[in-house]
C-alpha atoms as a PDB file:
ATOM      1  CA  UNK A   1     -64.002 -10.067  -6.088  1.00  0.00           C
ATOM      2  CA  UNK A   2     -61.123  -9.881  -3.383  1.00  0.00           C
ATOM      3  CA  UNK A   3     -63.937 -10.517  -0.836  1.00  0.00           C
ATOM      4  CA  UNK A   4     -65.794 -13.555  -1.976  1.00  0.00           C
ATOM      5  CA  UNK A   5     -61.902 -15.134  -2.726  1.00  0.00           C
ATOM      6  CA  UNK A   6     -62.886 -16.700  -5.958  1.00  0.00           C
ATOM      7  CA  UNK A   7     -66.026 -16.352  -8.327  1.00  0.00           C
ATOM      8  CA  UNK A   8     -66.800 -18.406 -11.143  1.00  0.00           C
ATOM      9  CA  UNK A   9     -69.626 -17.291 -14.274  1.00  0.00           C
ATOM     10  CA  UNK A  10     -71.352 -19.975 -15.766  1.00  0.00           C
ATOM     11  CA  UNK A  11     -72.223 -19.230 -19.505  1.00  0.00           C
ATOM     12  CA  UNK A  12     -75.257 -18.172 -20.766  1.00  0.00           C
ATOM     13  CA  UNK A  13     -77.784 -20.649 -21.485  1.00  0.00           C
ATOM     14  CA  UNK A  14     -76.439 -23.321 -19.778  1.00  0.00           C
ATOM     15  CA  UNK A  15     -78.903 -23.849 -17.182  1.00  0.00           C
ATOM     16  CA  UNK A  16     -77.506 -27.036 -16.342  1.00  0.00           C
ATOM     17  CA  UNK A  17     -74.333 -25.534 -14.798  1.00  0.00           C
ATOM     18  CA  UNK A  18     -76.624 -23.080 -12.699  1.00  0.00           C
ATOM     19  CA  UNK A  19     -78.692 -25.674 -11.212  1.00  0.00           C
ATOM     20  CA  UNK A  20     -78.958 -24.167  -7.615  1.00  0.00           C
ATOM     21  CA  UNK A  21     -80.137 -20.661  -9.073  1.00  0.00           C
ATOM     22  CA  UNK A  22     -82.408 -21.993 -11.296  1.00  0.00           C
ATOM     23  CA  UNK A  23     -84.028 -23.637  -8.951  1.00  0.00           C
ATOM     24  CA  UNK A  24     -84.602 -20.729  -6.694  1.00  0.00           C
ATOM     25  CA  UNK A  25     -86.251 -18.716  -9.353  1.00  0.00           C
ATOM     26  CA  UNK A  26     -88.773 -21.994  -9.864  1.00  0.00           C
ATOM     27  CA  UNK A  27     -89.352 -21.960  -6.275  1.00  0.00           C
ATOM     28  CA  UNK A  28     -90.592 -18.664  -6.020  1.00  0.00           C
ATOM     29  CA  UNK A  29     -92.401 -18.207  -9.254  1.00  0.00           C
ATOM     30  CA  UNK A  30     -94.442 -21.557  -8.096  1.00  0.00           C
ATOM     31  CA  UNK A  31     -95.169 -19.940  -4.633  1.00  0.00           C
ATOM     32  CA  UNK A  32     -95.827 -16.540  -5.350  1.00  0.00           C
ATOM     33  CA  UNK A  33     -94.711 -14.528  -8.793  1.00  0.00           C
ATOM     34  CA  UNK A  34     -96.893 -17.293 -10.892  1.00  0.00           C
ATOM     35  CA  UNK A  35    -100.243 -16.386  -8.464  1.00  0.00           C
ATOM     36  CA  UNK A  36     -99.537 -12.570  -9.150  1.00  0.00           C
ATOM     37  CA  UNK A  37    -102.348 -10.382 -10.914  1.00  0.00           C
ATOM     38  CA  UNK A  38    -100.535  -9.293 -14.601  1.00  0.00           C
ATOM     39  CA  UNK A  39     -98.015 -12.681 -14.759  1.00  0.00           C
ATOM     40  CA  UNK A  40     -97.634 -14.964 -17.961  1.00  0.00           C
ATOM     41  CA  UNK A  41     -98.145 -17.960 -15.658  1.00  0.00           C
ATOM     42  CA  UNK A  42     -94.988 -19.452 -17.115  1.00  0.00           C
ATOM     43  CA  UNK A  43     -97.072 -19.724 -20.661  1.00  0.00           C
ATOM     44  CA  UNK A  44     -96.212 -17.713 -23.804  1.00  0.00           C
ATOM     45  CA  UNK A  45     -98.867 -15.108 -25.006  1.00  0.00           C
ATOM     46  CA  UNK A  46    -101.019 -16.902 -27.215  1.00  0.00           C
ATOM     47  CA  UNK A  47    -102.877 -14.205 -30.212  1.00  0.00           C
ATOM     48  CA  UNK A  48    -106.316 -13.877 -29.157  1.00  0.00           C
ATOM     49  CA  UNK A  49    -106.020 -14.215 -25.402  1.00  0.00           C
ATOM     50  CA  UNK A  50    -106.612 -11.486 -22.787  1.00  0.00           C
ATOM     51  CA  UNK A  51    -102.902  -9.682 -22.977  1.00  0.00           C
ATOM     52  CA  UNK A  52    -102.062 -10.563 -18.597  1.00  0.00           C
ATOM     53  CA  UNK A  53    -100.444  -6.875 -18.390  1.00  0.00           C
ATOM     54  CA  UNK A  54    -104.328  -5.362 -18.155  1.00  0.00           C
ATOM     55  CA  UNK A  55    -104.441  -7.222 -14.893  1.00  0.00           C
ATOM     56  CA  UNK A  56    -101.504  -5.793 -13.425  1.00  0.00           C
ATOM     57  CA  UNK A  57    -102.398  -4.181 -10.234  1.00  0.00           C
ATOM     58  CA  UNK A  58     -99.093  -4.200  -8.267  1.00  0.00           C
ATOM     59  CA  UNK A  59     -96.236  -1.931  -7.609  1.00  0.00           C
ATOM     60  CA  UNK A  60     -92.872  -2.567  -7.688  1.00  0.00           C
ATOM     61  CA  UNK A  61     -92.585  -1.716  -3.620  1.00  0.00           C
ATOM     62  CA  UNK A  62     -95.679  -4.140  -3.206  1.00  0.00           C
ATOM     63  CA  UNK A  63     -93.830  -7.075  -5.268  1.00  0.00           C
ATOM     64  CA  UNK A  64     -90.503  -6.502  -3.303  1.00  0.00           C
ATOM     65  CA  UNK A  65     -92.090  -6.932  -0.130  1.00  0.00           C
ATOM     66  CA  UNK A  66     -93.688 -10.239  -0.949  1.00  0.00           C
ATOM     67  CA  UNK A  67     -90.754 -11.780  -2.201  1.00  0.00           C
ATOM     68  CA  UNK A  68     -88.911 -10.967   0.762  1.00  0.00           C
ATOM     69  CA  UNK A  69     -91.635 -12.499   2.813  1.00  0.00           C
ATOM     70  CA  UNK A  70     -91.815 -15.203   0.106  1.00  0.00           C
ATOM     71  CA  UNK A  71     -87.814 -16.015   0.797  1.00  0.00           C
ATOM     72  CA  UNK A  72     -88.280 -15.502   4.841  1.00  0.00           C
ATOM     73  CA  UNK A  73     -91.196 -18.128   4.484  1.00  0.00           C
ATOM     74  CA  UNK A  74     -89.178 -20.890   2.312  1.00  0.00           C
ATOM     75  CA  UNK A  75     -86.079 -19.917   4.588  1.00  0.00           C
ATOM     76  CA  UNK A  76     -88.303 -20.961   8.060  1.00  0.00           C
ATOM     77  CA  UNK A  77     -90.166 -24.051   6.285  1.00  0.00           C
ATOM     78  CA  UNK A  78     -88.612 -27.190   7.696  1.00  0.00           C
ATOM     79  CA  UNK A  79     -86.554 -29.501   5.166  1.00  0.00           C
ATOM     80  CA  UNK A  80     -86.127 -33.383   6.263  1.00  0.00           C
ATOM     81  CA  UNK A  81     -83.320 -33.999   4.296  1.00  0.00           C
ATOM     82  CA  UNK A  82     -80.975 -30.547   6.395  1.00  0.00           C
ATOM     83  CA  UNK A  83     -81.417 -32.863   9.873  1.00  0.00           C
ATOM     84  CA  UNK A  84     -79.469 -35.456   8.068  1.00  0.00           C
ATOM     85  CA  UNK A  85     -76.420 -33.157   7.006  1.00  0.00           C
ATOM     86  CA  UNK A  86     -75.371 -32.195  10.265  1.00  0.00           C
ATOM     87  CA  UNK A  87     -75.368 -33.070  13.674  1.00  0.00           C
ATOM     88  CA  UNK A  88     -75.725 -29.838  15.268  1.00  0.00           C
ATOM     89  CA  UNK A  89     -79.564 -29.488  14.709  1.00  0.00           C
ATOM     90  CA  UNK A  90     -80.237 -32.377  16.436  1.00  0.00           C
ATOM     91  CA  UNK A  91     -77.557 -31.596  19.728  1.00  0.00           C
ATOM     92  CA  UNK A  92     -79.269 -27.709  19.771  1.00  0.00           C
ATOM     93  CA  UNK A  93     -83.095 -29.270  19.209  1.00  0.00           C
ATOM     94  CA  UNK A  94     -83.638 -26.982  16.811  1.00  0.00           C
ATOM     95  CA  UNK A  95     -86.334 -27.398  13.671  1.00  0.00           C
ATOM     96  CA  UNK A  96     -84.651 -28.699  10.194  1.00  0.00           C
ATOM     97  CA  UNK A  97     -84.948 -25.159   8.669  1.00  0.00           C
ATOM     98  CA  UNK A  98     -82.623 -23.462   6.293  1.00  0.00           C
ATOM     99  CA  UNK A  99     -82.546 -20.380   8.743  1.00  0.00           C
ATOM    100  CA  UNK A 100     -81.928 -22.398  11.765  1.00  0.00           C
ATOM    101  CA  UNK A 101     -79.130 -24.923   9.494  1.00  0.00           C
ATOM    102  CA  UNK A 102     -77.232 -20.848   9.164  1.00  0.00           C
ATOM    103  CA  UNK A 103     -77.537 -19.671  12.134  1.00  0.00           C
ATOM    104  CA  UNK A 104     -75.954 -22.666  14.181  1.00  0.00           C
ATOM    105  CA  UNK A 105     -73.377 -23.126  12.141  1.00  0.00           C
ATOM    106  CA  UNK A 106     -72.228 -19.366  11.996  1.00  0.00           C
ATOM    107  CA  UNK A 107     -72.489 -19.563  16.215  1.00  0.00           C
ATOM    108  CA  UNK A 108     -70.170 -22.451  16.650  1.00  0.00           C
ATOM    109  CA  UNK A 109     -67.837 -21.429  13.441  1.00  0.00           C
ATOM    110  CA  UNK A 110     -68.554 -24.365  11.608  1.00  0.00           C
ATOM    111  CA  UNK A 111     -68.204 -22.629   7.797  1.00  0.00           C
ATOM    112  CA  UNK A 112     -65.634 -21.291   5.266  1.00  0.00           C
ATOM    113  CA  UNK A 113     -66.816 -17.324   6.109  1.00  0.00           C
ATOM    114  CA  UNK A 114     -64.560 -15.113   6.588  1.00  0.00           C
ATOM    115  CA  UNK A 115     -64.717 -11.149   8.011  1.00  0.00           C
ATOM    116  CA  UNK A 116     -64.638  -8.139   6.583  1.00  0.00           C
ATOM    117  CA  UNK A 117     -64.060  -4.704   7.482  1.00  0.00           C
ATOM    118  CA  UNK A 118     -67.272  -2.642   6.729  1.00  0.00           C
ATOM    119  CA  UNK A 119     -65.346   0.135   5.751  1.00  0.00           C
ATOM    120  CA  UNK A 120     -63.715  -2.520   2.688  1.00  0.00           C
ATOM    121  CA  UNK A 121     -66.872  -3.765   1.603  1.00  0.00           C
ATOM    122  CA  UNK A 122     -68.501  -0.571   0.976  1.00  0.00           C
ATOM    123  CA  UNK A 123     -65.686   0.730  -0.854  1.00  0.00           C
ATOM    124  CA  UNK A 124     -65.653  -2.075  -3.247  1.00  0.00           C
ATOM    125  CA  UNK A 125     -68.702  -1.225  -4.355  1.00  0.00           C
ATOM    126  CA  UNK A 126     -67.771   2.444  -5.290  1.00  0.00           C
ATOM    127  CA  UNK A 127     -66.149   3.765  -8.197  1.00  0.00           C
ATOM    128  CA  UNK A 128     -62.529   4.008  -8.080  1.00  0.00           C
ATOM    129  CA  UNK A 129     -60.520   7.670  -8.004  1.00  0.00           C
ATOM    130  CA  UNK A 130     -56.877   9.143  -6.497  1.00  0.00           C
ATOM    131  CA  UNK A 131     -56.307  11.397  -4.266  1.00  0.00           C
ATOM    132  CA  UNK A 132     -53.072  12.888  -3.042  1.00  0.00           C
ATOM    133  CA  UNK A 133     -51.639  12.826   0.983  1.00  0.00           C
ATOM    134  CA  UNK A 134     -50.717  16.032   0.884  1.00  0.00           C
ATOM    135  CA  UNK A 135     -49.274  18.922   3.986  1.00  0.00           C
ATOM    136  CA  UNK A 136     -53.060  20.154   4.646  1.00  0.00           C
ATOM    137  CA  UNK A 137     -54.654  16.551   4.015  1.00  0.00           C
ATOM    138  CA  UNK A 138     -55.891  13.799   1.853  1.00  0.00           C
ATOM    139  CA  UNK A 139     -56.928  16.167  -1.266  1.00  0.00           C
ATOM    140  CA  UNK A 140     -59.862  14.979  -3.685  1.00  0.00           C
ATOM    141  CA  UNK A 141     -59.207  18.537  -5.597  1.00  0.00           C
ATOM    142  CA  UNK A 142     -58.194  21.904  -4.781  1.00  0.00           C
ATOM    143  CA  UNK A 143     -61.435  22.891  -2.868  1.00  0.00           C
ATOM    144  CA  UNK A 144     -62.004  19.137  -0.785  1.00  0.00           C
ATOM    145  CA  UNK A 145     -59.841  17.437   1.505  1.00  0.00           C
ATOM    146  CA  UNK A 146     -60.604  14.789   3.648  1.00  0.00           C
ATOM    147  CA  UNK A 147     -59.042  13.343   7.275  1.00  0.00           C
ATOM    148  CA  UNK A 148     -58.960  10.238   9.475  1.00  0.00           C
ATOM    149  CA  UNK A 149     -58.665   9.355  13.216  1.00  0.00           C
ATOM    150  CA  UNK A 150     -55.042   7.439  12.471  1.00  0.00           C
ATOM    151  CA  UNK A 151     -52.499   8.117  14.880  1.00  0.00           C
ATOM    152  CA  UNK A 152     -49.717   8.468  11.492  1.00  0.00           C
ATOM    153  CA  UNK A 153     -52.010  10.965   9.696  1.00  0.00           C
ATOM    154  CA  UNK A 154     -50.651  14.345  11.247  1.00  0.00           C
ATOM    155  CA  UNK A 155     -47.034  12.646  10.724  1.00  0.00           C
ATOM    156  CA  UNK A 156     -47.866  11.902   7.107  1.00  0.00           C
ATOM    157  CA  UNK A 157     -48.830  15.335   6.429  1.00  0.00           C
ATOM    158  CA  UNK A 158     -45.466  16.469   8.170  1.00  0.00           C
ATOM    159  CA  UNK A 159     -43.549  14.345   5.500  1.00  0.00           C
ATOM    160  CA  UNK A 160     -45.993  15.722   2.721  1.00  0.00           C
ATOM    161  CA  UNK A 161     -45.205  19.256   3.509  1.00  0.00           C
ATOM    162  CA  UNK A 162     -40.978  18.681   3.708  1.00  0.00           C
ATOM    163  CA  UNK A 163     -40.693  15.555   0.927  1.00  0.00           C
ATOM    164  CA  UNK A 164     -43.933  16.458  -1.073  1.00  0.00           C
ATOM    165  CA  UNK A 165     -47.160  15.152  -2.097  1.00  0.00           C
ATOM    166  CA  UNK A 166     -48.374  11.397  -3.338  1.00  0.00           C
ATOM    167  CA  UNK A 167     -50.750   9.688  -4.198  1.00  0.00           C
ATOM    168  CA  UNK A 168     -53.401   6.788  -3.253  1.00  0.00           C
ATOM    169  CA  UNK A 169     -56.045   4.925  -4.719  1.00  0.00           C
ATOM    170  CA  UNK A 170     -59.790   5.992  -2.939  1.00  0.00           C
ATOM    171  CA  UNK A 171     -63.263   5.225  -3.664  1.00  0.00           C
ATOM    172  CA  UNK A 172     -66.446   7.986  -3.292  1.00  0.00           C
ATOM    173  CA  UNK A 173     -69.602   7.861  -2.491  1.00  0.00           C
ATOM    174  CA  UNK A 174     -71.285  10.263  -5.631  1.00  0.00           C
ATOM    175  CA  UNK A 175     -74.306  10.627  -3.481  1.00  0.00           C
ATOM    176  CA  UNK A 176     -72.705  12.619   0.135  1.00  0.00           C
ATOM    177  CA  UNK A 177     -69.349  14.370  -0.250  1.00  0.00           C
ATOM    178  CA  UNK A 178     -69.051  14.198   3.541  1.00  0.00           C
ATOM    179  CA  UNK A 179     -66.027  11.363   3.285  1.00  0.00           C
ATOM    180  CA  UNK A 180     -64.159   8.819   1.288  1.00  0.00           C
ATOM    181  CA  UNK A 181     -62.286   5.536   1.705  1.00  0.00           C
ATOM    182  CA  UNK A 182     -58.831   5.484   0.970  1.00  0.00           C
ATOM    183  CA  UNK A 183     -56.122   2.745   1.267  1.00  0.00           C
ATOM    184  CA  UNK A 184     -53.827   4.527   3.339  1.00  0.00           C
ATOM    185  CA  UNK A 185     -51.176   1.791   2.996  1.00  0.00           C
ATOM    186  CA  UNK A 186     -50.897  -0.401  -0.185  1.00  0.00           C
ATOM    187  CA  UNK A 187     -51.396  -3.770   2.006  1.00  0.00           C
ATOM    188  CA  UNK A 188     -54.202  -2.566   4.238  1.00  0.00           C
ATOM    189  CA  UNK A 189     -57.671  -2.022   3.603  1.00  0.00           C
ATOM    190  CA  UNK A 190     -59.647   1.169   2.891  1.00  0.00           C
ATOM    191  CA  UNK A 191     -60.283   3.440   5.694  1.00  0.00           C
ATOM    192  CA  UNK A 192     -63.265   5.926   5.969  1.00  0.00           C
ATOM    193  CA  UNK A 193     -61.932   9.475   6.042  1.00  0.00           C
ATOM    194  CA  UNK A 194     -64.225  12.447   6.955  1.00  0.00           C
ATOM    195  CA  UNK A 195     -64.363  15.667   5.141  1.00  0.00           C
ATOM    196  CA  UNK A 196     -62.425  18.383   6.788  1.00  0.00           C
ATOM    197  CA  UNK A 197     -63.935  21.243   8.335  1.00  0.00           C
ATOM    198  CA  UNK A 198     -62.369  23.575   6.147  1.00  0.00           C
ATOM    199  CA  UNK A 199     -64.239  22.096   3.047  1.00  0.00           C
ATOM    200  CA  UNK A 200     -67.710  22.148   5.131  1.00  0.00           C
ATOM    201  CA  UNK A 201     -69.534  23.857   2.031  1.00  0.00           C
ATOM    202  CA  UNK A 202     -69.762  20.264   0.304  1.00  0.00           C
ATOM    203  CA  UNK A 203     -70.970  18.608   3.341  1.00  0.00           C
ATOM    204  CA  UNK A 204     -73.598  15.945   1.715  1.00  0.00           C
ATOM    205  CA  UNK A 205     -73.306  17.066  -1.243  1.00  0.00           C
ATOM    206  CA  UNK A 206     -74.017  15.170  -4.553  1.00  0.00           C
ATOM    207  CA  UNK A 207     -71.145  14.602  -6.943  1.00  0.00           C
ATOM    208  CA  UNK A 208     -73.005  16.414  -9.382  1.00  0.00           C
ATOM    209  CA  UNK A 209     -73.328  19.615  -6.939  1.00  0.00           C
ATOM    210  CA  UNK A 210     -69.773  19.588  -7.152  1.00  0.00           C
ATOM    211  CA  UNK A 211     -68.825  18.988 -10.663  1.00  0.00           C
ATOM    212  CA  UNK A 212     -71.384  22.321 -10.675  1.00  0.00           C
ATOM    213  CA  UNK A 213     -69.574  24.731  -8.153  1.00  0.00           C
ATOM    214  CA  UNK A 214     -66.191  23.682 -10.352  1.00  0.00           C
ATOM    215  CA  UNK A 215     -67.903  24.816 -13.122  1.00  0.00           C
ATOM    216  CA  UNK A 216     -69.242  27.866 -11.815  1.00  0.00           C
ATOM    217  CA  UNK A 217     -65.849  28.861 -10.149  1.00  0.00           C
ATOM    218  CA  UNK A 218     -64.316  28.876 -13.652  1.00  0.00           C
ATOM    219  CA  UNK A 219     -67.045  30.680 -15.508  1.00  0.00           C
ATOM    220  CA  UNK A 220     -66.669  33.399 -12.739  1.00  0.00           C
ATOM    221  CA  UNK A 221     -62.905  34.134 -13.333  1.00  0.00           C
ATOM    222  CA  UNK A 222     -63.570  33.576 -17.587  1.00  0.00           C
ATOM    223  CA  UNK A 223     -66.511  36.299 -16.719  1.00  0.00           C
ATOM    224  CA  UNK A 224     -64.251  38.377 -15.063  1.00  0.00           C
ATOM    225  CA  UNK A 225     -63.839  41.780 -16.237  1.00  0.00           C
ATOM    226  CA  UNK A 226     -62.675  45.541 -15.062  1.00  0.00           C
ATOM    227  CA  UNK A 227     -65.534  47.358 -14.504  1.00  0.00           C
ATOM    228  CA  UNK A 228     -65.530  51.142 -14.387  1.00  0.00           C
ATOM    229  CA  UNK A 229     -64.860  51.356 -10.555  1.00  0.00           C
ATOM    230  CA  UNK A 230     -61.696  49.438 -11.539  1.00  0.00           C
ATOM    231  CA  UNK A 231     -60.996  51.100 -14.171  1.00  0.00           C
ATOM    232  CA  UNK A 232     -61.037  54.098 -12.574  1.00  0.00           C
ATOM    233  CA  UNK A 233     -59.083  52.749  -9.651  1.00  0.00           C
ATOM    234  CA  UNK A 234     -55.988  51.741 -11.653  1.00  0.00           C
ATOM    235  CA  UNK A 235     -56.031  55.379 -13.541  1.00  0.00           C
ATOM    236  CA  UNK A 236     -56.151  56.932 -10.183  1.00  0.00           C
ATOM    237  CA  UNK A 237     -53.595  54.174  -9.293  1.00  0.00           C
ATOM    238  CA  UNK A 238     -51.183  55.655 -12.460  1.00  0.00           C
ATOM    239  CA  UNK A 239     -52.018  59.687 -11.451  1.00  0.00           C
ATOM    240  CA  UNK A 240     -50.468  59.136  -8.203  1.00  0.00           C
ATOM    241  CA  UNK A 241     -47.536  57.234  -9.146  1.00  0.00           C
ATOM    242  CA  UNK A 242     -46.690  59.981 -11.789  1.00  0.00           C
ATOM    243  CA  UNK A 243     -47.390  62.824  -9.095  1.00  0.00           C
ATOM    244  CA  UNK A 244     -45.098  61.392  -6.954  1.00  0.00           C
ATOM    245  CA  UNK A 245     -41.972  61.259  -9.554  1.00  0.00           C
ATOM    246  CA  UNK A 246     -42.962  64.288 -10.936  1.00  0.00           C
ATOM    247  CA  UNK A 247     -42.443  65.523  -7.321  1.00  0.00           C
ATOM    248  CA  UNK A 248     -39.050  63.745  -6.679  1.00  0.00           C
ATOM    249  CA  UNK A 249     -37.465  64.994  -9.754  1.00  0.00           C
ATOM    250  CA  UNK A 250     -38.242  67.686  -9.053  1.00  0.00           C
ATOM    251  CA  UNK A 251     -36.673  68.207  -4.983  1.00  0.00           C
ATOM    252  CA  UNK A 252     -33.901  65.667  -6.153  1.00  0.00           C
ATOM    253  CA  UNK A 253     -31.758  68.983  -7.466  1.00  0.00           C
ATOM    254  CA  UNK A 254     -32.690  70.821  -4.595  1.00  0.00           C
ATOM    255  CA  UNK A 255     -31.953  68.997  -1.705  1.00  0.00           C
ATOM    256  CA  UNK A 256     -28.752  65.879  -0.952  1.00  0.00           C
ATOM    257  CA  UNK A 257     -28.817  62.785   0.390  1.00  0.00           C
ATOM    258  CA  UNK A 258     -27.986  63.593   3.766  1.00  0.00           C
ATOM    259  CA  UNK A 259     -30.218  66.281   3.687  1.00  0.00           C
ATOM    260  CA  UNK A 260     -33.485  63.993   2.364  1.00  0.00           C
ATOM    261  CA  UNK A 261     -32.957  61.683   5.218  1.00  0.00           C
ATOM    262  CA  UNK A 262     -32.602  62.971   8.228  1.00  0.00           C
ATOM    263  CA  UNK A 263     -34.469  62.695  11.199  1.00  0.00           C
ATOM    264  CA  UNK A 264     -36.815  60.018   8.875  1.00  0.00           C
ATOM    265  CA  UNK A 265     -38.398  58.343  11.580  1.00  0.00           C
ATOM    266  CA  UNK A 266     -39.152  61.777  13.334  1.00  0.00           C
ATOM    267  CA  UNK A 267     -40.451  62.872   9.953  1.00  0.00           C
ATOM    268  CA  UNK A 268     -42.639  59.726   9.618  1.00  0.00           C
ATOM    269  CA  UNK A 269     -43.917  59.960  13.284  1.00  0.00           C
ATOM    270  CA  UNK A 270     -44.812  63.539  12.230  1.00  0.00           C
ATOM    271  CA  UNK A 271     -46.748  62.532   9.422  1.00  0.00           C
ATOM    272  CA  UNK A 272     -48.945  59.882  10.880  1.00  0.00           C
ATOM    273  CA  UNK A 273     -49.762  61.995  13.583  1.00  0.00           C
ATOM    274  CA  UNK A 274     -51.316  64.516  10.858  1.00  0.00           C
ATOM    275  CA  UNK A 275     -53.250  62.046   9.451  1.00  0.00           C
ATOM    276  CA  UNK A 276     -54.599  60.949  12.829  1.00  0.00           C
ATOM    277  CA  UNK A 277     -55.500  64.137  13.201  1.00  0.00           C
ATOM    278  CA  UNK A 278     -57.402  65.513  10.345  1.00  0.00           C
ATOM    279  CA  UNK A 279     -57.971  69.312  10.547  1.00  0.00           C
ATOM    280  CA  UNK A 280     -62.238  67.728   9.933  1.00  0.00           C
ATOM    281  CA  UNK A 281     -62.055  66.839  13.266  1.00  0.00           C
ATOM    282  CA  UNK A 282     -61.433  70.597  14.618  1.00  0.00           C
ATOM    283  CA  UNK A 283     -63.757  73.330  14.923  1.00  0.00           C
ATOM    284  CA  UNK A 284     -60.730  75.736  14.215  1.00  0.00           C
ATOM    285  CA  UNK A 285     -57.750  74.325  11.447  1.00  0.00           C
ATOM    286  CA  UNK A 286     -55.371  76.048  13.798  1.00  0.00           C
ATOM    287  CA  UNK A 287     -56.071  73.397  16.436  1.00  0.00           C
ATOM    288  CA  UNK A 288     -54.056  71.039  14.752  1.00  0.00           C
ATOM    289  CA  UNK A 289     -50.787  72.624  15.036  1.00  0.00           C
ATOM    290  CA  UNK A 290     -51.064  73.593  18.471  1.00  0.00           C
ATOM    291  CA  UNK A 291     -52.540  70.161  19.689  1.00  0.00           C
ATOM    292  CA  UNK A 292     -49.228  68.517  17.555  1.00  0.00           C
ATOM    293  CA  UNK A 293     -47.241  70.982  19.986  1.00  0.00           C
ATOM    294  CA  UNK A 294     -48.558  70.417  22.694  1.00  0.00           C
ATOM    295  CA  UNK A 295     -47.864  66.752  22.629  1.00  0.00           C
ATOM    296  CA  UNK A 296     -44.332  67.329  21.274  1.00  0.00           C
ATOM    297  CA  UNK A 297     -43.713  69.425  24.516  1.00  0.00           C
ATOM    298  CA  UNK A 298     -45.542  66.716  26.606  1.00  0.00           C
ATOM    299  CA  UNK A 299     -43.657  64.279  25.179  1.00  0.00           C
ATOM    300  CA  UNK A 300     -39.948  66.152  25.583  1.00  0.00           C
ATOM    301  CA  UNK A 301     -40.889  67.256  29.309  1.00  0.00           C
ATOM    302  CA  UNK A 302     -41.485  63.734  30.311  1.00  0.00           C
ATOM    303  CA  UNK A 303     -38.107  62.824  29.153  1.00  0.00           C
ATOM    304  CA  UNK A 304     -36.181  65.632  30.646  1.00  0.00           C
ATOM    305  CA  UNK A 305     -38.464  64.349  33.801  1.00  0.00           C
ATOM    306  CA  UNK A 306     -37.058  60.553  33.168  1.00  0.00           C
ATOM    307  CA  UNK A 307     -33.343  61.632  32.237  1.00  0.00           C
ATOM    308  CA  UNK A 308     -33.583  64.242  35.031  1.00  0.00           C
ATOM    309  CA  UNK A 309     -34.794  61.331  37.894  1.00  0.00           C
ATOM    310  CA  UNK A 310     -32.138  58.589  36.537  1.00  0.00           C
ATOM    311  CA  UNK A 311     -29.670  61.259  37.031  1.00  0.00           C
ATOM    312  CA  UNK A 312     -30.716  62.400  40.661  1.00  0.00           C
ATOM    313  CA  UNK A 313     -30.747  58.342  41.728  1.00  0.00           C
ATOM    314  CA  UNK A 314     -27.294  58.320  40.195  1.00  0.00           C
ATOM    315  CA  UNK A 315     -25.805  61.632  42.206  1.00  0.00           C
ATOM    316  CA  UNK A 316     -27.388  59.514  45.538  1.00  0.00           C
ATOM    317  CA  UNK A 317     -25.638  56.493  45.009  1.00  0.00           C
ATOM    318  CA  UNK A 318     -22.321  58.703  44.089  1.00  0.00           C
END
């Protein structure tokens, strides 16, 4: 473990090289796991006794609680031989305890600790996976991405989007999707990055919820198939396409190219204009082509207006 700085395994069997741990477990199994209801008593099962596991009463959540009291009890029971080992029990005139031998010497710095960023230790103790720093974020797949508070992150996506993608190492959490840790740098530590509000739809979500939407997603598209509506779309789509060449082939003889566009853009104007005005919208069909006149005219007698003003400011000036 980077952490702890070095970590050595004693072999199995080989309680003499584990003396300290050993210990421990004897200490608690003669003040409390050894007076449970159901325990061996440190005995083997003898044929013919009472089997101890009809007198188990306890839970698991009742047996954790008493060894944690168990350890807070041996940790605040006073030790004559701790007042010896260091001086700073006796200065503070504080009782030879284990708990009070840790605290003083973590207050005045007297150990071999060293700190840690939360963020780091957490994401040691998650399973390892890369993601890619890409133009729209740090990208766990094509649906998540995930973002930090770092001043360089919107400059890092800038060089994403012009020199590409890459990628870095990241650890999840398999129980809330909502962020990550990734080592932004290779020599820093991992930093916690939020998910993006773009990928809200996996906010606290399991792993497992989203190993299931990928799997939906691609059933959808392998389920996908053209229905009638569609199928009647694209033969409607086909119809038109050959009623319109049929049509041009059959002007294209008849008329030039000068001849097919001119006035275009009058043309066009024309033609949205008729479709604006459907002839369902009028009591009487002939409405349409006298309201399209009528604007036409409007429309030409405000320019002769406009041409006809610019001209008299013009003949002033002259």
């Amino acid at each position: 473990m980077p952490l702890i700085g070095h970590l050595s395994i004693a072999p199995p069997y080989r309680a003499d090289w584990k003396g300290i741990v050993e210990r421990r477990f004897k200490i608690l199994n003669d003040t409390l796991v050894h007076q449970l209801m159901g325990t061996t008593r440190g005995r083997h099962y003898i044929r013919g006794d009472r089997d101890p596991r009809l007198e188990a009463a306890l839970t698991l959540n009742e047996v954790t609680k008493m060894l944690i009291d168990a350890v807070l009890e041996h940790n605040s029971a006073i030790f004559e031989s701790l007042a010896a080992q260091s001086t700073l029990l006796v200065e503070s005139d504080l009782k030879p305890t284990p708990l009070n031998y840790w605290m003083i010497h973590l207050h005045k710095h007297r150990h071999a600790l060293i700190k840690a960023n939360e963020a780091d230790i957490r994401a040691r103790l998650l399973p390892s996976v890369t993601v890619s720093m890409t133009s729209k974020g740090i990208r766990l797949n094509k649906d998540m991405y995930y973002q930090c508070e770092r001043e360089e992150f919107d400059t890092w996506k800038t060089i994403a989007r012009n020199t590409g993608s890459w990628k870095l190492e990241a650890r999840i959490d398999q129980d809330n999707s909502s962020f990550i840790y990734v080592r932004l740098q290779s020599d820093e530590n991992f930093t916690r990055c939020e998910l993006m509000k773009r990928s809200s739809i996996f906010e606290e979500r399991h792993a497992a919820d989203v190993v299931f939407f990928e799997d939906w997603k691609k059933l959808q598209i392998k389920n996908d198939k053209p229905g009638k509506a569609s199928l009647e779309r694209y033969d409607r789509k086909n119809e038109t396409i050959k009623n319109a060449k049929e049509s041009l082939k059959s002007e294209l003889p008849l008329a030039s190219k000068v001849e097919r566009t001119k006035d275009m853009k009058e043309r066009r104007r024309q033609m949205i204009l008729d479709n604006r005005l459907a002839p369902d919208d009028f009591e009487h069909p002939g409405e349409l082509s006298n309201t399209i006149a009528e604007i036409s005219n409007g429309a030409g007698n405000r320019k002769k207006k406009v041409i006809s003003l610019l001209k008299r400011k013009r003949d002033e000036k002259l």
